[in-house]
Protein backbone atom coordinates (compact mmCIF):
# COMPACT_ATOMS: atom_id res chain seq x y z
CA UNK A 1 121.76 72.43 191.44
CA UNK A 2 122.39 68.85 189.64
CA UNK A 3 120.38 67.60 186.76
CA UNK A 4 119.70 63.92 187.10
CA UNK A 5 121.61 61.94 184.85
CA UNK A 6 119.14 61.05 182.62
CA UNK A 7 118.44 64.27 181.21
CA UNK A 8 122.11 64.34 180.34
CA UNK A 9 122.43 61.26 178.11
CA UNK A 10 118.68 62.00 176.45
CA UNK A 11 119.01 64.32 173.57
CA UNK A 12 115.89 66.50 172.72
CA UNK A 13 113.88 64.65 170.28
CA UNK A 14 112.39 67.21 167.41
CA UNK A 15 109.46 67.81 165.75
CA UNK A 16 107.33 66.26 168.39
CA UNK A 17 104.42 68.42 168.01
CA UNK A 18 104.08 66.95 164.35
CA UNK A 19 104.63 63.22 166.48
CA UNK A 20 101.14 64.39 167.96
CA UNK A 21 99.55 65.12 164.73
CA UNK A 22 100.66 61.99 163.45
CA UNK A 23 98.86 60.11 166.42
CA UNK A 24 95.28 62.22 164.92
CA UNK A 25 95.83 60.56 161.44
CA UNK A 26 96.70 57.12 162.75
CA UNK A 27 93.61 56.73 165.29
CA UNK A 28 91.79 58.31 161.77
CA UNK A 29 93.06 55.94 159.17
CA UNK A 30 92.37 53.02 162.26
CA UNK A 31 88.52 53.93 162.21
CA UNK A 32 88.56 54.06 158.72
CA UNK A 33 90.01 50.10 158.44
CA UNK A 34 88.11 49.00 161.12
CA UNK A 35 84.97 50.23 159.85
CA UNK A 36 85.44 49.14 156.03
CA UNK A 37 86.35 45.61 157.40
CA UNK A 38 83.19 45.39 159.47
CA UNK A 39 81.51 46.53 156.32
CA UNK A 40 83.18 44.56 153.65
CA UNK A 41 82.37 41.73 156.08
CA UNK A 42 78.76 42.54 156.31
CA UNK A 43 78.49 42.59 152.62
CA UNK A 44 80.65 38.96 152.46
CA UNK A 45 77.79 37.49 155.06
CA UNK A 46 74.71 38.90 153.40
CA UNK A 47 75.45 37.17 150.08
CA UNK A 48 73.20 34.29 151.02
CA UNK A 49 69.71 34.76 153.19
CA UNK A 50 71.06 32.77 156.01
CA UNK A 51 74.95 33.78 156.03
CA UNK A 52 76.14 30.47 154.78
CA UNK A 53 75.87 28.50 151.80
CA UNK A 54 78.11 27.83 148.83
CA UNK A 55 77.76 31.29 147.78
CA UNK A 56 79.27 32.49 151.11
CA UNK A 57 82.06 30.14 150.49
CA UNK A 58 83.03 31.72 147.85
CA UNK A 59 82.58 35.27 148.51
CA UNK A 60 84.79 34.57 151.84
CA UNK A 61 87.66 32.50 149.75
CA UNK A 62 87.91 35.75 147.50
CA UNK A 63 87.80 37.52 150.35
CA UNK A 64 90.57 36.19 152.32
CA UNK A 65 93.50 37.98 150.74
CA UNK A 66 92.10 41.33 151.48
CA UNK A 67 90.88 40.28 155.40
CA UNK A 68 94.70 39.58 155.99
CA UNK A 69 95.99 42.68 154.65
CA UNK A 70 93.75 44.71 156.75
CA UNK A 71 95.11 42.51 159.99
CA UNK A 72 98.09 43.20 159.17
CA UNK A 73 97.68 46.83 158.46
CA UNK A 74 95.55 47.51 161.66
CA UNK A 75 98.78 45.55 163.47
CA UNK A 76 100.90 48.32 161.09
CA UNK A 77 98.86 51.06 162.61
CA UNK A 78 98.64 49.93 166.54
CA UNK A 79 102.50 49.86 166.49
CA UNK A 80 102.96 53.03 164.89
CA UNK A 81 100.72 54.76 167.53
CA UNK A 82 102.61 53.07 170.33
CA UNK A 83 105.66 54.71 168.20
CA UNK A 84 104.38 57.93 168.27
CA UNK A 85 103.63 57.71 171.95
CA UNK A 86 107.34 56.60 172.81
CA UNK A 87 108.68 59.07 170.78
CA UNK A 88 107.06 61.33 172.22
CA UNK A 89 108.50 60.14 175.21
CA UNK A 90 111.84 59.94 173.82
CA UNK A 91 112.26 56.13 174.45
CA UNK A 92 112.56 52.96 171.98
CA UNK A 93 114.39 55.10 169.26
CA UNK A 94 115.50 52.00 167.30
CA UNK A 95 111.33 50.26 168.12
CA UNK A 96 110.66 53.41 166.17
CA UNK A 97 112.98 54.04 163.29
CA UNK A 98 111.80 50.16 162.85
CA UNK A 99 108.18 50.52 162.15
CA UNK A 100 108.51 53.60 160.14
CA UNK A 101 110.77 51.62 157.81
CA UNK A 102 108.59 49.10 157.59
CA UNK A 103 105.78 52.26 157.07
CA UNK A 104 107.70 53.43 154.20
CA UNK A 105 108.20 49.91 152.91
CA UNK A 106 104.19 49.18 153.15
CA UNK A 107 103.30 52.76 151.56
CA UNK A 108 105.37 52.29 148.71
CA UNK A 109 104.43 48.90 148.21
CA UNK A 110 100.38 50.31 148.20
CA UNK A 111 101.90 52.89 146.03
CA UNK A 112 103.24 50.59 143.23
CA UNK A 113 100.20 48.52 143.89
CA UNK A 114 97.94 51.10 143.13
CA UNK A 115 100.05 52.76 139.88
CA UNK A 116 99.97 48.69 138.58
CA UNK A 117 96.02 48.89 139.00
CA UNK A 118 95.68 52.10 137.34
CA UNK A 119 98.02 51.61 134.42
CA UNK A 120 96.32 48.33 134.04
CA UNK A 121 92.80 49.29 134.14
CA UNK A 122 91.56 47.21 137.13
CA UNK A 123 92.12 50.57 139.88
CA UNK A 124 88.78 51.15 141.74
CA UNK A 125 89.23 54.42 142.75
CA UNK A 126 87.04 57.02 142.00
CA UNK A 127 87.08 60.76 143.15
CA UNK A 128 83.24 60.93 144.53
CA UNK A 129 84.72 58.40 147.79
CA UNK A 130 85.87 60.74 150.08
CA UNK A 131 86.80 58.26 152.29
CA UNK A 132 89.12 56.44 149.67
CA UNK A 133 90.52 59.92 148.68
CA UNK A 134 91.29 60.40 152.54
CA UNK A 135 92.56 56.96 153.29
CA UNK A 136 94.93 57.70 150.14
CA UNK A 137 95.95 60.81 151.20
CA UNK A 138 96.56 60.15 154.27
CA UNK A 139 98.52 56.87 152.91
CA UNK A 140 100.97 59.36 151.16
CA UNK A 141 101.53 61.81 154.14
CA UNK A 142 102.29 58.93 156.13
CA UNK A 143 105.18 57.60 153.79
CA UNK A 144 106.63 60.79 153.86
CA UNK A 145 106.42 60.67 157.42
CA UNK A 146 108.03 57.59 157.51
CA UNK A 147 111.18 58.68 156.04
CA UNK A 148 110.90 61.67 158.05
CA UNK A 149 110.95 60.64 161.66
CA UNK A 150 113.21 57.30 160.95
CA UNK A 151 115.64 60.01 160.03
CA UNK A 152 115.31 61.68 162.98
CA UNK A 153 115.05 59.02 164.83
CA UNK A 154 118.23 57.78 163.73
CA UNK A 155 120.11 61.60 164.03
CA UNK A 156 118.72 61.68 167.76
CA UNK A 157 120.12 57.63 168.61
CA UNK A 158 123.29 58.86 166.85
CA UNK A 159 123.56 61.93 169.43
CA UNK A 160 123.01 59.55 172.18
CA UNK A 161 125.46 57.35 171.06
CA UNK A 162 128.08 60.07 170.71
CA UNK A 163 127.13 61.63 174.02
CA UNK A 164 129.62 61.34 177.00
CA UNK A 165 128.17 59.25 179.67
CA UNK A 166 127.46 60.98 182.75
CA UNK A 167 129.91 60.31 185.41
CA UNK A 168 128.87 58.21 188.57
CA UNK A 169 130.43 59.06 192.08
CA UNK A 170 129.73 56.21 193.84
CA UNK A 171 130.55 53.57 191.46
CA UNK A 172 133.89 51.81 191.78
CA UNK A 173 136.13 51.75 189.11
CA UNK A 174 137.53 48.46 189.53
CA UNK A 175 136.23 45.12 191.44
């Protein structure tokens, strides 16, 4: 019996069990923005009685900076779940090794953020918010993750690349 071509040329991607996990902690660490947004934005709008006012202004000016970062982050986090998904599917190696570069790029960058904050005295972080400690941790797992499955990622496109194609009957040689 013949195997279909395509399982010839697709090389067993590994570790994908650990893929799967990493899907738990993203859909986590999504909650976890989505929620502080909607409550760092209720705070923002009940400055002032009504919502508005030049208080408001203010509060939403300061504000700004962090409201982009956590778009951008919840973008980081959709397209490293559709990553895990396609890896587990074995597709869109390079989509993948892609966004986990820029994961390790964006959890270092919170990394040196954070050390900056701390050596500098302005760090709000304290030990009694669990959900800081777990958003932190969970930070930190998912740079070393990063590196992790981008290597892989690239070892597995490297095997495909090296891989003879399978051979066609029917297709002619020459037109």
């Amino acid at each position: 019996m013949q195997q279909p071509p395509a399982a010839k040329v697709r090389p067993r991607t590994p570790l994908k069990w650990l893929y799967g996990v990493r899907i738990a902690i993203f859909v986590i660490l999504l909650v976890i923005n989505v929620v502080s947004t909607v409550e760092f934005l209720i705070f923002i709008l009940a400055q002032d009685s009504n919502g508005y006012g030049p208080r408001t202004e203010t509060y939403l000016q300061w504000a700004m900076p962090s409201f982009l970062i956590s778009a951008v982050y919840t973008a980081y986090l959709v397209a490293q779940i559709i990553a895990a998904i396609l890896y587990l599917r074995n597709r869109a190696l390079v989509y993948i090794i892609v966004v986990n570069i820029i994961g390790a790029l964006w959890g270092l960058y919170g990394t040196a953020r954070l050390v900056y904050q701390i050596i500098s005295g302005t760090a709000f972080f304290t030990e009694q918010d669990p959900q800081m400690l777990l958003a932190f941790t969970a930070d930190k797992i998912d740079i070393v993750l990063c590196f992790l499955f981008a290597t892989l990622a690239i070892m597995t496109f490297k095997k495909r690349r090296t891989q003879p194609q399978p051979s066609t009957e029917n297709t002619p040689t020459s037109l």
